[in-house]
N, C-alpha and C. Protein backbone atom coordinates (compact mmCIF):
# COMPACT_ATOMS: atom_id res chain seq x y z
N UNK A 1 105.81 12.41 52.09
CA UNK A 1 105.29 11.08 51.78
C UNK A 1 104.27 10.70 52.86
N UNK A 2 103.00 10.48 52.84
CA UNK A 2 102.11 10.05 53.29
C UNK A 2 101.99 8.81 54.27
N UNK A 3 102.08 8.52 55.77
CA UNK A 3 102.49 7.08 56.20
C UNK A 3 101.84 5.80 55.62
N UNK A 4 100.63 5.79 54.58
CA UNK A 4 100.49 4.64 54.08
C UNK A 4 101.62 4.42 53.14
N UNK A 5 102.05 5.26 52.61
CA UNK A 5 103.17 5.16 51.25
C UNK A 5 104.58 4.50 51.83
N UNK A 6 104.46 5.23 53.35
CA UNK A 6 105.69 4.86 53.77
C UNK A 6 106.11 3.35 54.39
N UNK A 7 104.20 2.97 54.54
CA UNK A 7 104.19 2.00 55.37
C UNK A 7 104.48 0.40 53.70
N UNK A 8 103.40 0.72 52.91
CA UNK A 8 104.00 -0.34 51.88
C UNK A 8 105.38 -0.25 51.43
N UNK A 9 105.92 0.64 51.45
CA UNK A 9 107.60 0.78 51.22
C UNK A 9 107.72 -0.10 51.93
N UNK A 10 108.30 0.54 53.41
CA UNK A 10 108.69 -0.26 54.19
C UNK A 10 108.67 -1.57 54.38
N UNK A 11 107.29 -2.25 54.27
CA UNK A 11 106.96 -3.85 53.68
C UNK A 11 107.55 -4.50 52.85
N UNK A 12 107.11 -3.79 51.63
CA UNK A 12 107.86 -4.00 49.94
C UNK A 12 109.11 -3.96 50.46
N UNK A 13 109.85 -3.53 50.60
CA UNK A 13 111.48 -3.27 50.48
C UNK A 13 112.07 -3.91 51.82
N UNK A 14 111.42 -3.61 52.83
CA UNK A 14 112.21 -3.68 53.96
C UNK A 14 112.00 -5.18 55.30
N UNK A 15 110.50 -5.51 54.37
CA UNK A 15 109.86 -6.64 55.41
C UNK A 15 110.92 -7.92 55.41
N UNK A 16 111.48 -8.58 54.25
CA UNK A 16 112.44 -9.54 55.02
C UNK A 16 113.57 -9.56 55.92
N UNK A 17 113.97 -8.31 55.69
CA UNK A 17 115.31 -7.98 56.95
C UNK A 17 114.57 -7.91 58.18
N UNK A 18 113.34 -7.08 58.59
CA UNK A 18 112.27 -7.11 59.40
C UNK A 18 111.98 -8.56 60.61
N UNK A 19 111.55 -8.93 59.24
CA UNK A 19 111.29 -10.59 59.77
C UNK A 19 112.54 -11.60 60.04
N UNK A 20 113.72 -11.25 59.78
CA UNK A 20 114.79 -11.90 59.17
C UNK A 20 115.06 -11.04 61.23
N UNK A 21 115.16 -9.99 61.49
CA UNK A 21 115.63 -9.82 62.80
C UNK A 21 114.64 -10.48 63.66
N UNK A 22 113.28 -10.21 63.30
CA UNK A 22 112.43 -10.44 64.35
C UNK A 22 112.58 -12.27 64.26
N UNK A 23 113.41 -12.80 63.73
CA UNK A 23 113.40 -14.20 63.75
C UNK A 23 114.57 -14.22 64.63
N UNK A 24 115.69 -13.81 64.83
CA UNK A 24 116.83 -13.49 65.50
C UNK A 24 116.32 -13.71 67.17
N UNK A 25 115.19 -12.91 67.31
CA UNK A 25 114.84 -12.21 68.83
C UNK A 25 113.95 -13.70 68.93
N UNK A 26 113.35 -14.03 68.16
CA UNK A 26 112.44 -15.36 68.64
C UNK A 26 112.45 -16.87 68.38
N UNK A 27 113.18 -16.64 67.48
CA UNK A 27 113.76 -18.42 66.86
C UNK A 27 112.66 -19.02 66.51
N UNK A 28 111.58 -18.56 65.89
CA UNK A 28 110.58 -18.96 65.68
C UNK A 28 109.49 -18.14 64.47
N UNK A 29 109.43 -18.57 63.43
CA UNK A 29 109.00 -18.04 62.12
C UNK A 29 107.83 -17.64 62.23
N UNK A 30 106.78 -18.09 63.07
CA UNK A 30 105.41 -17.62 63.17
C UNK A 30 105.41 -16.75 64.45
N UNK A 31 106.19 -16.58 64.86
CA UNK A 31 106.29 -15.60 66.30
C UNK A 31 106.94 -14.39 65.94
N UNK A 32 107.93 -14.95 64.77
CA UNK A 32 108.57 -13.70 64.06
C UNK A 32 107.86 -12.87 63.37
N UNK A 33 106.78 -13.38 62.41
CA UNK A 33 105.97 -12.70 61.87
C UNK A 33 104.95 -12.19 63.16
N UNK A 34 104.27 -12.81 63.81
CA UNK A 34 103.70 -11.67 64.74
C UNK A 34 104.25 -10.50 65.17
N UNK A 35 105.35 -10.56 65.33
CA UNK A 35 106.27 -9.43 65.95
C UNK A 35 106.15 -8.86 65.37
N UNK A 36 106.74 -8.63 63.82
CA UNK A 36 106.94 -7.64 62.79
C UNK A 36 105.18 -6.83 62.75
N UNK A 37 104.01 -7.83 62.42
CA UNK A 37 103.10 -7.18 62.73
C UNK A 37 102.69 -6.52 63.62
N UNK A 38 102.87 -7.03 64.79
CA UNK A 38 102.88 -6.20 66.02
C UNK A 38 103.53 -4.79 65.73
N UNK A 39 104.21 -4.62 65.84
CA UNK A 39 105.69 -3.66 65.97
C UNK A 39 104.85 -2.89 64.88
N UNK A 40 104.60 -3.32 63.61
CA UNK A 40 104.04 -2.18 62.48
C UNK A 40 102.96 -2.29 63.03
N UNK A 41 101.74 -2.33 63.69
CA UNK A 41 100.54 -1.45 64.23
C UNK A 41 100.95 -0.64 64.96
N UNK A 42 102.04 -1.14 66.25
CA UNK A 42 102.19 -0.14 67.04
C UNK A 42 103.03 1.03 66.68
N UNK A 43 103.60 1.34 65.43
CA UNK A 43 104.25 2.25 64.92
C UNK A 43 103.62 2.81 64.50
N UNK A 44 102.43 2.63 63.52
CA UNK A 44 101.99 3.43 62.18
C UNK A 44 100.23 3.36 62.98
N UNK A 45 99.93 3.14 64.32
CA UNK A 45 98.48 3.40 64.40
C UNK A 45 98.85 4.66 65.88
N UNK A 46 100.24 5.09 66.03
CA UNK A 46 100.30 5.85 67.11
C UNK A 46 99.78 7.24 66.18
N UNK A 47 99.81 8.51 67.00
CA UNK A 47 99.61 10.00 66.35
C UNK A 47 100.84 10.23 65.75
N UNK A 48 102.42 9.95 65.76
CA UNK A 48 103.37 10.41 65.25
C UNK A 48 103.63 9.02 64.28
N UNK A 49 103.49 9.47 63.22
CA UNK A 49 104.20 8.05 62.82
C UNK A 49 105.39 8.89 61.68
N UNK A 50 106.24 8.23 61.07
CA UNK A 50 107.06 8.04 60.39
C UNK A 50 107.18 8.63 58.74
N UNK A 51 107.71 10.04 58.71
CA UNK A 51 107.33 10.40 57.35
C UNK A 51 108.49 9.63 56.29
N UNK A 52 109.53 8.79 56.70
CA UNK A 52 110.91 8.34 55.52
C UNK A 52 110.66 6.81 56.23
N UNK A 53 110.93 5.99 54.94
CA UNK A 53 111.40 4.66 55.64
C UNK A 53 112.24 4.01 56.39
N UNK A 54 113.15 5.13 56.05
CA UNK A 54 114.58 5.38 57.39
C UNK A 54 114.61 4.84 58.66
N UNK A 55 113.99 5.93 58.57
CA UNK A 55 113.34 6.28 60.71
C UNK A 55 112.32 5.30 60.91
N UNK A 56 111.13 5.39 59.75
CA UNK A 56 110.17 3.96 59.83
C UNK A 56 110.73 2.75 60.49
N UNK A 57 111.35 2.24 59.69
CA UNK A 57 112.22 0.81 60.19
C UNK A 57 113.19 1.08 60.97
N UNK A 58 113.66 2.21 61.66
CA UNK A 58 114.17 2.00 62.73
C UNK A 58 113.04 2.07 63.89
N UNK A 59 111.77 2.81 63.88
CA UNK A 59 111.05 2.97 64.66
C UNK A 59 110.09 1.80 64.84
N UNK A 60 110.40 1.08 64.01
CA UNK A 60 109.39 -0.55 63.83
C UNK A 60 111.00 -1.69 64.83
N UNK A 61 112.24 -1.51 64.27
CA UNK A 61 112.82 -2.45 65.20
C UNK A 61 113.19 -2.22 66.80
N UNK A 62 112.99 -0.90 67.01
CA UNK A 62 112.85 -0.72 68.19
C UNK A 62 111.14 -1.22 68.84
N UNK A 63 110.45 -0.94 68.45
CA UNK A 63 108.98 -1.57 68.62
C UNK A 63 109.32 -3.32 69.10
N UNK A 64 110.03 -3.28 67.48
CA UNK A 64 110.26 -5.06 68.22
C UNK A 64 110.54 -5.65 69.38
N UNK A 65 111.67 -5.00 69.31
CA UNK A 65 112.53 -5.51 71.02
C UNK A 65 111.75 -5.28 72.31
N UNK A 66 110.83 -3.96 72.29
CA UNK A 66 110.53 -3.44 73.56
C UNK A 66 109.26 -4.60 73.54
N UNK A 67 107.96 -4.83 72.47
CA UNK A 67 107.30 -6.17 72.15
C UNK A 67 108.14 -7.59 72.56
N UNK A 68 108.93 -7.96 72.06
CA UNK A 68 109.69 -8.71 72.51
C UNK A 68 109.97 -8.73 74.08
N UNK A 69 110.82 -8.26 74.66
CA UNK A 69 111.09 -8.34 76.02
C UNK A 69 109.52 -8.57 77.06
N UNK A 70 108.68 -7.64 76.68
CA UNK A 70 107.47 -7.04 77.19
C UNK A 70 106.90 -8.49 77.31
N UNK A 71 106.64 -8.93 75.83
CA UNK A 71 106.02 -10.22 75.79
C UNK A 71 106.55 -11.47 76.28
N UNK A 72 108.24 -11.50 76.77
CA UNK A 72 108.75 -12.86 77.40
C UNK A 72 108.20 -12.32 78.90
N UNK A 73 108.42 -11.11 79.43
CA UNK A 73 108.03 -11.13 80.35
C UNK A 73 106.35 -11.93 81.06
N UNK A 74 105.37 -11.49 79.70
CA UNK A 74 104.30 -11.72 80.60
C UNK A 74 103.75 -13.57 79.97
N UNK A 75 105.05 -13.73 79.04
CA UNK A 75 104.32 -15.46 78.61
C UNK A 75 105.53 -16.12 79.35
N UNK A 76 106.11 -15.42 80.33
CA UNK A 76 107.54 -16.71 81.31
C UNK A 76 107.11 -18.11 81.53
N UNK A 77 106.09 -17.92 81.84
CA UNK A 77 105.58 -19.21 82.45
C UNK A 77 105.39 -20.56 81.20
N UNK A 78 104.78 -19.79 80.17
CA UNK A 78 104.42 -20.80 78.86
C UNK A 78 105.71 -21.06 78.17
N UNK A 79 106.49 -20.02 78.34
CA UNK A 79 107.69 -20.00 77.11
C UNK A 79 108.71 -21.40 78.47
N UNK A 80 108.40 -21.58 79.33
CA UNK A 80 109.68 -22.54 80.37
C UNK A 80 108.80 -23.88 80.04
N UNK A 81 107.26 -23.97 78.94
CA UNK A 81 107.24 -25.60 79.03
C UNK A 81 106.99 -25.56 77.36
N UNK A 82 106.58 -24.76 76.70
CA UNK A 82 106.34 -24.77 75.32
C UNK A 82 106.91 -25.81 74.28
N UNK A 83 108.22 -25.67 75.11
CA UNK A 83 108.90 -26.37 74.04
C UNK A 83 109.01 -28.05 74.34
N UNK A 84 108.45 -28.07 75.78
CA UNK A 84 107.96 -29.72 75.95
C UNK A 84 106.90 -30.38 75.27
N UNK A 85 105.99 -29.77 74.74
CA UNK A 85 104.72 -30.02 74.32
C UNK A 85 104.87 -30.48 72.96
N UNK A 86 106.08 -29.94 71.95
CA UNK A 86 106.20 -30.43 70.69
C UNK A 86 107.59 -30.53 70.42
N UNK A 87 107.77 -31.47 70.66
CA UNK A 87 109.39 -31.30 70.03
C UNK A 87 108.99 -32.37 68.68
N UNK A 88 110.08 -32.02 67.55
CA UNK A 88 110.24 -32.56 66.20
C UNK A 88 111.43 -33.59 66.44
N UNK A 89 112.44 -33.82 67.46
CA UNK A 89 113.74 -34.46 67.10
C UNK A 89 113.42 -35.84 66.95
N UNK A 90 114.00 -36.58 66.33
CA UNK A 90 113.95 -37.93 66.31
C UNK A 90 114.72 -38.82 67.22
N UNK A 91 116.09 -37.72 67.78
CA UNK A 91 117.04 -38.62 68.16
C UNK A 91 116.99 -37.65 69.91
N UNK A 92 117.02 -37.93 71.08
CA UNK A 92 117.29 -37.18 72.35
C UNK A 92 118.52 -35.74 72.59
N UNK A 93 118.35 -35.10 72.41
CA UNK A 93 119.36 -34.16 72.68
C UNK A 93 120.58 -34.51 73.80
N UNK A 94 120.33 -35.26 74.76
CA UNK A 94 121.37 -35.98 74.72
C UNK A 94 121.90 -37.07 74.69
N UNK A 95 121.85 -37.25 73.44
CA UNK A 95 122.79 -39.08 72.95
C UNK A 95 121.68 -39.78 72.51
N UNK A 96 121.83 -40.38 71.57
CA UNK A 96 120.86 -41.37 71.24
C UNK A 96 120.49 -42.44 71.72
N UNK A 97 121.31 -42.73 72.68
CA UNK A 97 120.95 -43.90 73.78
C UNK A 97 120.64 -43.57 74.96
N UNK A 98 120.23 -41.90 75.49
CA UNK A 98 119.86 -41.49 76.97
C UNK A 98 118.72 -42.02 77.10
N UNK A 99 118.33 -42.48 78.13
CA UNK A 99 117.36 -43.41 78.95
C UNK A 99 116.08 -41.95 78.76
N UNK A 100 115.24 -41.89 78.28
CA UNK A 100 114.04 -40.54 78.39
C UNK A 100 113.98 -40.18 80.19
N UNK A 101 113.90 -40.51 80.35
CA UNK A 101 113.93 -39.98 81.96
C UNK A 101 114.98 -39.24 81.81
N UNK A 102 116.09 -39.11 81.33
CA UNK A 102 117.46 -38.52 81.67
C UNK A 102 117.15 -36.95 80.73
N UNK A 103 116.50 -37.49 79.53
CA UNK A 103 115.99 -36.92 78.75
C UNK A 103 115.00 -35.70 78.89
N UNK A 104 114.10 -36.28 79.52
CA UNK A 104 113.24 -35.38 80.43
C UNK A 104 113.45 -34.12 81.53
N UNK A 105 114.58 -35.10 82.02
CA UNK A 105 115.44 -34.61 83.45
C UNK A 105 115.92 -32.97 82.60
N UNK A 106 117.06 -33.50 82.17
CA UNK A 106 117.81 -32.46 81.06
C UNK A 106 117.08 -31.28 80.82
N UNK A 107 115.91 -31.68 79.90
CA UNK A 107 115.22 -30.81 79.33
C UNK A 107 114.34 -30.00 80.19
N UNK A 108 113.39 -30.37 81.38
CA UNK A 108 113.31 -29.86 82.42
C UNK A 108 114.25 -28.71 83.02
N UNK A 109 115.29 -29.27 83.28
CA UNK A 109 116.35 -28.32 84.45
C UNK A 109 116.54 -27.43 83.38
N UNK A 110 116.76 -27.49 82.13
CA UNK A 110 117.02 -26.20 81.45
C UNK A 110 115.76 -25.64 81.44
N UNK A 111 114.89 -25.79 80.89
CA UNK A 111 114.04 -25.07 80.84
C UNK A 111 113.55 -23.95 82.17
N UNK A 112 113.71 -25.05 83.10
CA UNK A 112 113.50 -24.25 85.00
C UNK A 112 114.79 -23.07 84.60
N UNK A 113 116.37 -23.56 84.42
CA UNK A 113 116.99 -22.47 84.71
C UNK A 113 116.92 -21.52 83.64
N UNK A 114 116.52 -21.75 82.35
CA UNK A 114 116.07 -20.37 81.41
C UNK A 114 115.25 -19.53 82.05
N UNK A 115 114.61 -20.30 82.46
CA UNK A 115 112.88 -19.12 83.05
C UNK A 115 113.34 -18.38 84.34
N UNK A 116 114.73 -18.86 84.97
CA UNK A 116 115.25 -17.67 85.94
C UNK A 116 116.10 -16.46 85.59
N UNK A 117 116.27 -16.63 84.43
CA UNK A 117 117.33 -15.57 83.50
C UNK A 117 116.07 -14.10 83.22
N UNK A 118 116.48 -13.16 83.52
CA UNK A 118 115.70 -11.74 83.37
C UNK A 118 115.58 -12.09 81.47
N UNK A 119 114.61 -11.33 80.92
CA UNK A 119 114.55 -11.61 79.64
C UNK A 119 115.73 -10.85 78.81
N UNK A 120 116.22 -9.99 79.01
CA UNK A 120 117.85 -9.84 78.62
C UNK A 120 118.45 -10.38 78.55
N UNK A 121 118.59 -11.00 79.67
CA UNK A 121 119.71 -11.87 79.83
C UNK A 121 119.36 -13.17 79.26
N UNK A 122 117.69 -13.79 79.00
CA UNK A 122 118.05 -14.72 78.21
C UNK A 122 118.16 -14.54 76.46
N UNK A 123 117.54 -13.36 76.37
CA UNK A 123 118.15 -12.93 74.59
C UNK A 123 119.07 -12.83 74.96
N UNK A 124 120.05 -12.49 75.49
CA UNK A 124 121.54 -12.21 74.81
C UNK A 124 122.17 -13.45 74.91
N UNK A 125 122.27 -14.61 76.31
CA UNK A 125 122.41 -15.94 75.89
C UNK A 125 122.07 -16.67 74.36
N UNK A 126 120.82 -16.51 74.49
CA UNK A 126 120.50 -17.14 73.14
C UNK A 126 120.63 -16.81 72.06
N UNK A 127 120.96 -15.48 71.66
CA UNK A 127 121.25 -14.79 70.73
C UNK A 127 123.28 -14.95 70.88
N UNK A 128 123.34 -15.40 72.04
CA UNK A 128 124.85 -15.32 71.79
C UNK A 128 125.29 -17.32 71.26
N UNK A 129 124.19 -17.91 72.44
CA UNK A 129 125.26 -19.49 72.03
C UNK A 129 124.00 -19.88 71.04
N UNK A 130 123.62 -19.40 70.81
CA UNK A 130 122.53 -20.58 69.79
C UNK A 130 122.54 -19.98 68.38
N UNK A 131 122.07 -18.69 68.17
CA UNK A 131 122.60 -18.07 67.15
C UNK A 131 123.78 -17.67 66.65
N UNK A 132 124.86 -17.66 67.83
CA UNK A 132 126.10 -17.70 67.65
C UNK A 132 126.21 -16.27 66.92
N UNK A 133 125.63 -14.83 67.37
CA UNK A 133 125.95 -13.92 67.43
C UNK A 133 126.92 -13.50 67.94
N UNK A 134 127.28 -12.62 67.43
CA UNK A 134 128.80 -11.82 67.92
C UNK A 134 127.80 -11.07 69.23
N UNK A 135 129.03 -10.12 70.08
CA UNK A 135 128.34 -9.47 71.33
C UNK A 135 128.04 -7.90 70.37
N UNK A 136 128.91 -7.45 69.63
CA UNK A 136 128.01 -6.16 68.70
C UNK A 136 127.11 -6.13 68.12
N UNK A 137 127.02 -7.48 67.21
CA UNK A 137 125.36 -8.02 66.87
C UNK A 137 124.67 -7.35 68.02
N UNK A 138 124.80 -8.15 68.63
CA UNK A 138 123.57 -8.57 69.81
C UNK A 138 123.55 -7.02 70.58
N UNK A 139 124.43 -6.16 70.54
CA UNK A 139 124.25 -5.14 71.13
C UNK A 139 123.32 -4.26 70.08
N UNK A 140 123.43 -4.53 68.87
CA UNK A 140 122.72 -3.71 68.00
C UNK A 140 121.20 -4.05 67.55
N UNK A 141 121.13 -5.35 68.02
CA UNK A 141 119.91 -5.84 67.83
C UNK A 141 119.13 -5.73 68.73
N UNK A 142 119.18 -5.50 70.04
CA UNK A 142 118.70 -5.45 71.35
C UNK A 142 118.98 -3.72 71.81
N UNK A 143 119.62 -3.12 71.02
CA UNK A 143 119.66 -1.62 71.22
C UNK A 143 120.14 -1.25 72.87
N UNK A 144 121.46 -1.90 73.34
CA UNK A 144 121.85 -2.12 73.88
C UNK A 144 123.34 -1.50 74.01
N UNK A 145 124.31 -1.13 75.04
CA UNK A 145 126.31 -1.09 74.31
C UNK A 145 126.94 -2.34 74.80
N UNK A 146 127.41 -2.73 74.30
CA UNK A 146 128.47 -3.78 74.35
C UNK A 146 128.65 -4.14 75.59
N UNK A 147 129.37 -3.15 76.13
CA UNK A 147 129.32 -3.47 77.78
C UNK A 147 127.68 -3.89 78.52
N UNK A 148 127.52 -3.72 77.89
CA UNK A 148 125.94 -3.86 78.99
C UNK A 148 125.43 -5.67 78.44
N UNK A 149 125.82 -5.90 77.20
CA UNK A 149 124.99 -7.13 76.67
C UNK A 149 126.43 -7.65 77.01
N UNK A 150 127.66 -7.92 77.35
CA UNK A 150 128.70 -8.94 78.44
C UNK A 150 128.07 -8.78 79.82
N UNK A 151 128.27 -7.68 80.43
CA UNK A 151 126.99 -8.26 81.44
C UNK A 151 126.03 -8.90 81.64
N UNK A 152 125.44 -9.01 80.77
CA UNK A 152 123.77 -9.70 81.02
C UNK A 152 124.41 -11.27 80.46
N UNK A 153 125.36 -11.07 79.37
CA UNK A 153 125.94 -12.67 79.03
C UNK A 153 126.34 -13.35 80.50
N UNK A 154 127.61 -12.56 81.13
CA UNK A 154 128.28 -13.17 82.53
C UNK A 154 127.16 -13.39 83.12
N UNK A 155 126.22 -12.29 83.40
CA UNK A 155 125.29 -13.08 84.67
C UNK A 155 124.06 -14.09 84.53
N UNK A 156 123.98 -14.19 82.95
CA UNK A 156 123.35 -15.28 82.73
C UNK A 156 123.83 -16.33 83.10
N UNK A 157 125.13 -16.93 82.71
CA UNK A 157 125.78 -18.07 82.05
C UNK A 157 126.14 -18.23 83.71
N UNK A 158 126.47 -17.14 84.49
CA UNK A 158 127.21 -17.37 85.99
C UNK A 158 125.21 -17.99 86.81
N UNK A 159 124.04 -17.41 86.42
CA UNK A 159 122.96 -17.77 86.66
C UNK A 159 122.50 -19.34 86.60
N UNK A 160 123.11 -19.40 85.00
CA UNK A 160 122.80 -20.77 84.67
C UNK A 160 123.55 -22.21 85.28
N UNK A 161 124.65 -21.87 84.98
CA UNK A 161 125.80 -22.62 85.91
C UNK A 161 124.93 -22.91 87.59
N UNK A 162 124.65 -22.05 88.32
CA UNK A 162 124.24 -22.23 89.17
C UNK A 162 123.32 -23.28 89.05
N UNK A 163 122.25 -23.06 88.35
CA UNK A 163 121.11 -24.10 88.31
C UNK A 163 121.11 -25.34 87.82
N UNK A 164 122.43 -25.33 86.76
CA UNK A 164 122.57 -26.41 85.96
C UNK A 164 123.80 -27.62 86.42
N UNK A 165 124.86 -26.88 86.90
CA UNK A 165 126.13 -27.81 87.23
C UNK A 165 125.81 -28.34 88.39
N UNK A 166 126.22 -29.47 88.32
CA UNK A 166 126.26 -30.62 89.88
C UNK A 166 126.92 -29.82 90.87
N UNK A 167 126.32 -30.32 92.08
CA UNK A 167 127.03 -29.90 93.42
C UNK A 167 128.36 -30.13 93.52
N UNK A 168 129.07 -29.28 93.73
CA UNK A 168 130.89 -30.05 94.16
C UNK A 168 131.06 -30.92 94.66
N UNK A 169 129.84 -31.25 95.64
CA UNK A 169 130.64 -32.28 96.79
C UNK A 169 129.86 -33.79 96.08
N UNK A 170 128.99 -33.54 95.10
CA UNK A 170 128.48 -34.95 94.86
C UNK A 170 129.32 -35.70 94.05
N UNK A 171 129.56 -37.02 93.96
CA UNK A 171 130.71 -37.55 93.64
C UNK A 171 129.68 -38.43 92.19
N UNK A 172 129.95 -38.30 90.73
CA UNK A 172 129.68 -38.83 89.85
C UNK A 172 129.80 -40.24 89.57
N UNK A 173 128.51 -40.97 89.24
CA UNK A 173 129.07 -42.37 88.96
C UNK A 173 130.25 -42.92 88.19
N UNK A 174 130.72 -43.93 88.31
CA UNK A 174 132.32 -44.12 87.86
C UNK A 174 132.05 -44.19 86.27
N UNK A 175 131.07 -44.55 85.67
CA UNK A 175 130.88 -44.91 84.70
C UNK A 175 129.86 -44.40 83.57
N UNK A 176 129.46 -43.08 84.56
CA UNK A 176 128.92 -42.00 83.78
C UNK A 176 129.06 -41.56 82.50
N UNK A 177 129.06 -41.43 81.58
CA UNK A 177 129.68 -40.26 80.54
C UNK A 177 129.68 -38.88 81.04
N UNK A 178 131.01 -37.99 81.01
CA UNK A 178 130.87 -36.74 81.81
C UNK A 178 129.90 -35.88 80.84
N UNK A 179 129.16 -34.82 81.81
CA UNK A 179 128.18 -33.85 81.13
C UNK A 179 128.62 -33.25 80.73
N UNK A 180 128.29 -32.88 79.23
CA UNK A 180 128.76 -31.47 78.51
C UNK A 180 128.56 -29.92 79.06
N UNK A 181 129.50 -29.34 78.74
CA UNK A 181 129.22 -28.02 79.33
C UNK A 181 127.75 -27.08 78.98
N UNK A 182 127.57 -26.40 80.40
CA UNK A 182 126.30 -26.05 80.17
C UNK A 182 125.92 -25.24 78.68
N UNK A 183 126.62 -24.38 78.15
CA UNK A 183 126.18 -23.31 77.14
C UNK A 183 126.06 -24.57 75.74
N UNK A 184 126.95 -25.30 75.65
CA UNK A 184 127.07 -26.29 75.04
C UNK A 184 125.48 -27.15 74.87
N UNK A 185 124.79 -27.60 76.25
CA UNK A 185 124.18 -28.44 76.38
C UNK A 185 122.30 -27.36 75.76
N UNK A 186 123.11 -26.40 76.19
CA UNK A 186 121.67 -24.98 75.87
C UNK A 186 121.64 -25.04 74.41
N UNK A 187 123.04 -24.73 73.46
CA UNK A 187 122.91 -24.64 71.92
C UNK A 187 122.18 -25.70 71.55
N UNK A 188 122.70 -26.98 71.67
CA UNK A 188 122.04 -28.61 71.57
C UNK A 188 120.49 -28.17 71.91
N UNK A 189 120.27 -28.04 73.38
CA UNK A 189 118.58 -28.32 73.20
C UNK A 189 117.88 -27.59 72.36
N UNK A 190 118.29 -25.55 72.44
CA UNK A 190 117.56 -24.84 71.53
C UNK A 190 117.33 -25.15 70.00
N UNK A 191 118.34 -25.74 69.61
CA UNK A 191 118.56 -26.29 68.17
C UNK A 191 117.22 -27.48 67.75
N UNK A 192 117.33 -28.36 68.91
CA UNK A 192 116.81 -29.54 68.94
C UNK A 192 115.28 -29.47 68.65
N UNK A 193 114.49 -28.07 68.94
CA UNK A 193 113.36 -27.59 69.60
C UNK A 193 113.13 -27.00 68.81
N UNK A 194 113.53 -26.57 67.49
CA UNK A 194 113.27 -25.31 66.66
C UNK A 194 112.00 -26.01 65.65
């Protein structure tokens, strides 16, 4: 079979699962479709390409991920304010009565402590509390073993904690509402932002 033959197959038959992962890795429908395009040039314009759709689409979702990672790496900087620039919510991610400064605050410190997470470690966070992937998912989607994507979960979440939880010794106003837990407060904003 000829790789153009293999390549409209693959499209025809195989492009929404395609896009349907590459939405997984980016939470984002027009980033998803870049990917998938991406990933199919860089498959089918190398010298070896893909004589079965088999191997095709496995050789296009591996494309993805390594695109993926490659690309959080070199947009870190845009991807930690991006999501300040447009948000859709109507109501504050936290509480409908948080003062925007608090609002701001929030959304800030997460964003600072996402952008310290290695890009592994923040796909597998986000692929774990926001998509609410299982850890085999996420090991299979990231082409990864199990053991390796609980690692990158622990040292995220032990990463994030760091950046995100109050000091021990600072003593909370009496009349605060207590803060929700961090992974908690991450599902909420990513959701909020989509």
């Amino acid at each position: 079979m000829a790789w153009q033959s293999v390549l409209d197959e693959l499209v025809r038959d195989r492009g929404p699962a395609l896009l349907g992962h590459a939405y997984l890795l980016t939470g984002d429908v027009r980033d998803a479709e870049d990917l998938v395009q991406d990933a199919l040039v860089k498959v089918f314009s190398g010298r070896r390409r893909a004589d079965e759709v088999g191997s095709a689409e496995a050789y296009v979702r591996r494309a993805m991920h390594t695109i993926f990672v490659d690309g959080f790496r070199r947009r870190r900087h845009w991807a930690t304010i991006r999501h300040l620039t447009a948000s859709r919510e109507t109501s504050p991610p936290d509480g409908p009565h948080a003062p925007p400064e608090l609002v701001v605050g929030n959304r800030l410190a997460l964003a600072q402590a996402l952008a310290t997470l290695t890009p592994r470690e923040r796909a597998c966070v986000v692929l774990h509390h926001v998509e609410d992937l299982p850890v085999g998912e996420i090991a299979e989607v990231l082409g990864l073993s199990t053991g390796t994507v609980k690692r990158y979960l622990s040292d995220g979440r032990a990463a994030l904690r760091t950046h995100l939880e109050p000091a021990s010794d600072a003593s909370p106003a009496s009349d605060a509402p207590p803060e929700p837990p961090i992974l908690e407060r991450i599902a909420v904003h990513a959701r909020r932002t989509r």
